[in-house]
Protein backbone atom coordinates (compact mmCIF):
# COMPACT_ATOMS: atom_id res chain seq x y z
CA UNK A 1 23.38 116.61 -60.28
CA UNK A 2 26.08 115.68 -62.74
CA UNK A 3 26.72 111.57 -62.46
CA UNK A 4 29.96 109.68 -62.09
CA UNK A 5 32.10 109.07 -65.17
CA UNK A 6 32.62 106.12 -66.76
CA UNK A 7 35.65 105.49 -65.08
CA UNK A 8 35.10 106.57 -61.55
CA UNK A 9 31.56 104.35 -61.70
CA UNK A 10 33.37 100.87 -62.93
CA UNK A 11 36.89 101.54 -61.24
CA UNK A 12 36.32 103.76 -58.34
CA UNK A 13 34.50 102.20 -55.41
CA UNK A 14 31.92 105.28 -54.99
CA UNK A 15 35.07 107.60 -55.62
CA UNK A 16 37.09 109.36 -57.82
CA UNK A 17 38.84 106.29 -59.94
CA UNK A 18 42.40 107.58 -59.35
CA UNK A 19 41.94 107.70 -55.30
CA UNK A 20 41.23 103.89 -54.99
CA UNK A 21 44.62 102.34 -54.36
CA UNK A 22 43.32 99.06 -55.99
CA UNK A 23 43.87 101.12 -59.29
CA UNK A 24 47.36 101.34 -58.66
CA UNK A 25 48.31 97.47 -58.22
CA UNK A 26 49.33 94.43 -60.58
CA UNK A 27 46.26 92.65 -60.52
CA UNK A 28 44.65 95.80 -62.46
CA UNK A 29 47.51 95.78 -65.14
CA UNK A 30 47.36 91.99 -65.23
CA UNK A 31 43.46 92.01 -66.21
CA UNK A 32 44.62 94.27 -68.93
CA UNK A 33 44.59 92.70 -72.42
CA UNK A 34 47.84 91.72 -73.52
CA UNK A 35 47.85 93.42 -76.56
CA UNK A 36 47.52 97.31 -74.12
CA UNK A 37 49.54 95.76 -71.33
CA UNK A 38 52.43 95.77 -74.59
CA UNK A 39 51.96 99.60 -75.16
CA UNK A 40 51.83 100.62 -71.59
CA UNK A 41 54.72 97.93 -70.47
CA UNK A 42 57.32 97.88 -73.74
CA UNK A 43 56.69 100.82 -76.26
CA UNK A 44 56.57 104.01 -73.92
CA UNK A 45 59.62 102.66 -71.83
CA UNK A 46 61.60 102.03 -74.87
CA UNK A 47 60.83 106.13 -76.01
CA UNK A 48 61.67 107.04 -72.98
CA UNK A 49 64.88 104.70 -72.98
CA UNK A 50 66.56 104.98 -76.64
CA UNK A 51 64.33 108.13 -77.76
CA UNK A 52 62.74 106.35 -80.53
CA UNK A 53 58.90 105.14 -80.44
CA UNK A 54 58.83 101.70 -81.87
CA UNK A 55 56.34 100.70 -84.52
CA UNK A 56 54.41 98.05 -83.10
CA UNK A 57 51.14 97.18 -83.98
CA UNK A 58 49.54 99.16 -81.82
CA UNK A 59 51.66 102.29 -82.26
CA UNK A 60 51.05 101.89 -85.97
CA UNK A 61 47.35 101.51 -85.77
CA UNK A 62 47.70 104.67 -83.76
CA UNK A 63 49.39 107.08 -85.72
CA UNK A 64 46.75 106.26 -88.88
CA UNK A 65 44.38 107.93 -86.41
CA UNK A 66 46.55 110.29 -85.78
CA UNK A 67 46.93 111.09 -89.54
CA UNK A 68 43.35 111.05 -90.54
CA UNK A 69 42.22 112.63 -87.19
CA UNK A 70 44.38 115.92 -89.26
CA UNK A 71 42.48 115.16 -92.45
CA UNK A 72 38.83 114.48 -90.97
CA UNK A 73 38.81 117.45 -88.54
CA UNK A 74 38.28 118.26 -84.62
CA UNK A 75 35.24 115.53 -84.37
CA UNK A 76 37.39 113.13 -85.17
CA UNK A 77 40.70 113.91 -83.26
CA UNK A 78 38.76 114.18 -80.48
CA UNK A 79 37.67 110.65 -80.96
CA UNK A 80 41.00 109.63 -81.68
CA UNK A 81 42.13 111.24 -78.00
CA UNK A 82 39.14 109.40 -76.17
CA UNK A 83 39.87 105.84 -77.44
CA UNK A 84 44.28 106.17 -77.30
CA UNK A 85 44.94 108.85 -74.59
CA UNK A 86 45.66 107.19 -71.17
CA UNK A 87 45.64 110.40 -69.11
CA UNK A 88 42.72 111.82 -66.47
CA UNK A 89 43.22 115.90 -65.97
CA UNK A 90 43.17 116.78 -62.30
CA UNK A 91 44.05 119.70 -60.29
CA UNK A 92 46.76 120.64 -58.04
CA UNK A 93 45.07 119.52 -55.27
CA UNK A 94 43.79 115.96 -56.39
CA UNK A 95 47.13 115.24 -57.47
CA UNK A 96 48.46 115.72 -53.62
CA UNK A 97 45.52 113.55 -52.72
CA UNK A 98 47.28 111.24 -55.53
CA UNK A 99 50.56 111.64 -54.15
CA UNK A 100 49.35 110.91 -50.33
CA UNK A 101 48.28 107.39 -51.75
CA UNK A 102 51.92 106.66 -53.20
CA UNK A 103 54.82 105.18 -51.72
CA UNK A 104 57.67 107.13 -49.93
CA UNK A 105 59.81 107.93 -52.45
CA UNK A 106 58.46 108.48 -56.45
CA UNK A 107 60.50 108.41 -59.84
CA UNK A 108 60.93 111.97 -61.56
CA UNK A 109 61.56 111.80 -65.19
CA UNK A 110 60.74 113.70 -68.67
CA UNK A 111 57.34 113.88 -69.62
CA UNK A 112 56.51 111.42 -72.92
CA UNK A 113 53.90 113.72 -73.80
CA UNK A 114 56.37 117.28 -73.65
CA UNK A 115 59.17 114.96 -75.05
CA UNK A 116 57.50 113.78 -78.23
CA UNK A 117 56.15 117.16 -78.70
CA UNK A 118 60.34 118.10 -78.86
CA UNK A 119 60.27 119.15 -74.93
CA UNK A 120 63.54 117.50 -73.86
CA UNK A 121 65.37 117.45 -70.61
CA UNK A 122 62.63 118.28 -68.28
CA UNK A 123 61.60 116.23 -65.48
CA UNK A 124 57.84 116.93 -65.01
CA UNK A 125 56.54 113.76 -64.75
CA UNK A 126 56.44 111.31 -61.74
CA UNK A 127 56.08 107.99 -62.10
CA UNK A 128 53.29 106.85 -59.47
CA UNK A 129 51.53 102.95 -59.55
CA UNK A 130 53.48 100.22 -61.69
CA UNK A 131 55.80 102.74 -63.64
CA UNK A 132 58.02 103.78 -60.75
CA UNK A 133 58.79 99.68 -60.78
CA UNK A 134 59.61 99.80 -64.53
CA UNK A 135 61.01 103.70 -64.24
CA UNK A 136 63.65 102.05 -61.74
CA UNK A 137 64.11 98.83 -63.36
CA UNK A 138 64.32 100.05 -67.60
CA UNK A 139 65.75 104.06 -67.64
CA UNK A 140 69.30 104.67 -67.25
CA UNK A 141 70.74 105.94 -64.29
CA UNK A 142 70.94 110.40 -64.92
CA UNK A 143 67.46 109.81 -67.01
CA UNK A 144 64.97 109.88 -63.90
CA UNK A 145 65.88 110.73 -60.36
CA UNK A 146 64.26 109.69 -56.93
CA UNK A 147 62.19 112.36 -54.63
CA UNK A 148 60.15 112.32 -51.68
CA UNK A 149 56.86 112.91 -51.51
CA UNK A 150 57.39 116.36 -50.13
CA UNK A 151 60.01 117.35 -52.62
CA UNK A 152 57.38 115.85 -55.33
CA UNK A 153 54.63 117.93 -53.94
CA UNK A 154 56.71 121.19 -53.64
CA UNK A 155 58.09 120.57 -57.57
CA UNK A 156 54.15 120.00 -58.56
CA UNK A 157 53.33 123.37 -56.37
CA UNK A 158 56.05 125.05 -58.50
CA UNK A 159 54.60 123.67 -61.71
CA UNK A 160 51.22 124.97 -60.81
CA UNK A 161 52.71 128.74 -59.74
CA UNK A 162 55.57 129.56 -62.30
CA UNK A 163 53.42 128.25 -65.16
CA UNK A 164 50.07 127.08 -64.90
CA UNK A 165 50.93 123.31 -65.53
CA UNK A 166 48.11 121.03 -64.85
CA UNK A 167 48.50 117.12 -64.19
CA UNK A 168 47.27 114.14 -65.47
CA UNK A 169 47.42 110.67 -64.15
């Protein structure tokens, strides 16, 4: 029998981590060190914003990784993705068991991943927990739009069927 992960055994109240709604409030992001709460809060909202990534100390420390991850091989890339990436993988279906947890009404925008990799102008991301506050609140009006949870799960059906997207929360 394979065990919990890491994540799903400290966060997940004997479930999958990203089903337990108390993963999805303030009180998580507030026992979040200051110095991640900055990435999360400020630098991905101001790529997403003014289509620049700002150099903070963080985003610095970061890209060195990056560089040497190129240099040093898979081993340590990987590594690199462990410690920095913020995404879980999870099928079509978990992420309509994510969706049934979320509010009435979720943020579509571009997708930071797709747009730093020179994807622009396509709305493939949904903004779920905290980020649909600071989605609403920080991007201009024209850079995110407002569905429904049925319009969100029909767009993530379509994802899945025209081209084998997968999602990550």
């Amino acid at each position: 029998m394979v065990g919990m992960c890491q994540y799903c055994a400290e966060h997940g109240d004997g479930k999958k981590w990203y089903l337990n709604m108390e993963n999805y409030t303030r009180k998580l992001l507030d026992d979040v060190p200051s110095h991640d709460r900055e990435i999360i809060m400020n630098d991905h909202m101001v790529y997403l914003k003014e289509n620049r990534w700002p150099l903070s100390k963080h985003t610095r420390r970061m890209l060195l990784s990056s560089f040497g991850s190129k240099v040093a091989g898979k081993g340590v890339y990987e590594r690199f993705m462990e410690k920095w990436h913020l995404g879980q993988v999870v099928s079509n279906a978990e992420a309509t068991d994510i969706l049934a947890v979320a509010g009435d009404e979720v943020p579509l925008m571009e997708c930071l991943c797709r747009k730093m990799k020179g994807q622009h102008d396509q709305r493939t991301c949904f903004g779920l927990s905290l980020f649909g506050d600071l989605i609403e609140t920080n991007l201009k009006e024209g850079q995110f739009k407002v569905v429904s949870k049925d319009e969100a799960k029909a767009i993530m059906d379509d994802f899945e069927r025209e081209h084998g997207w997968y999602h990550s929360v």
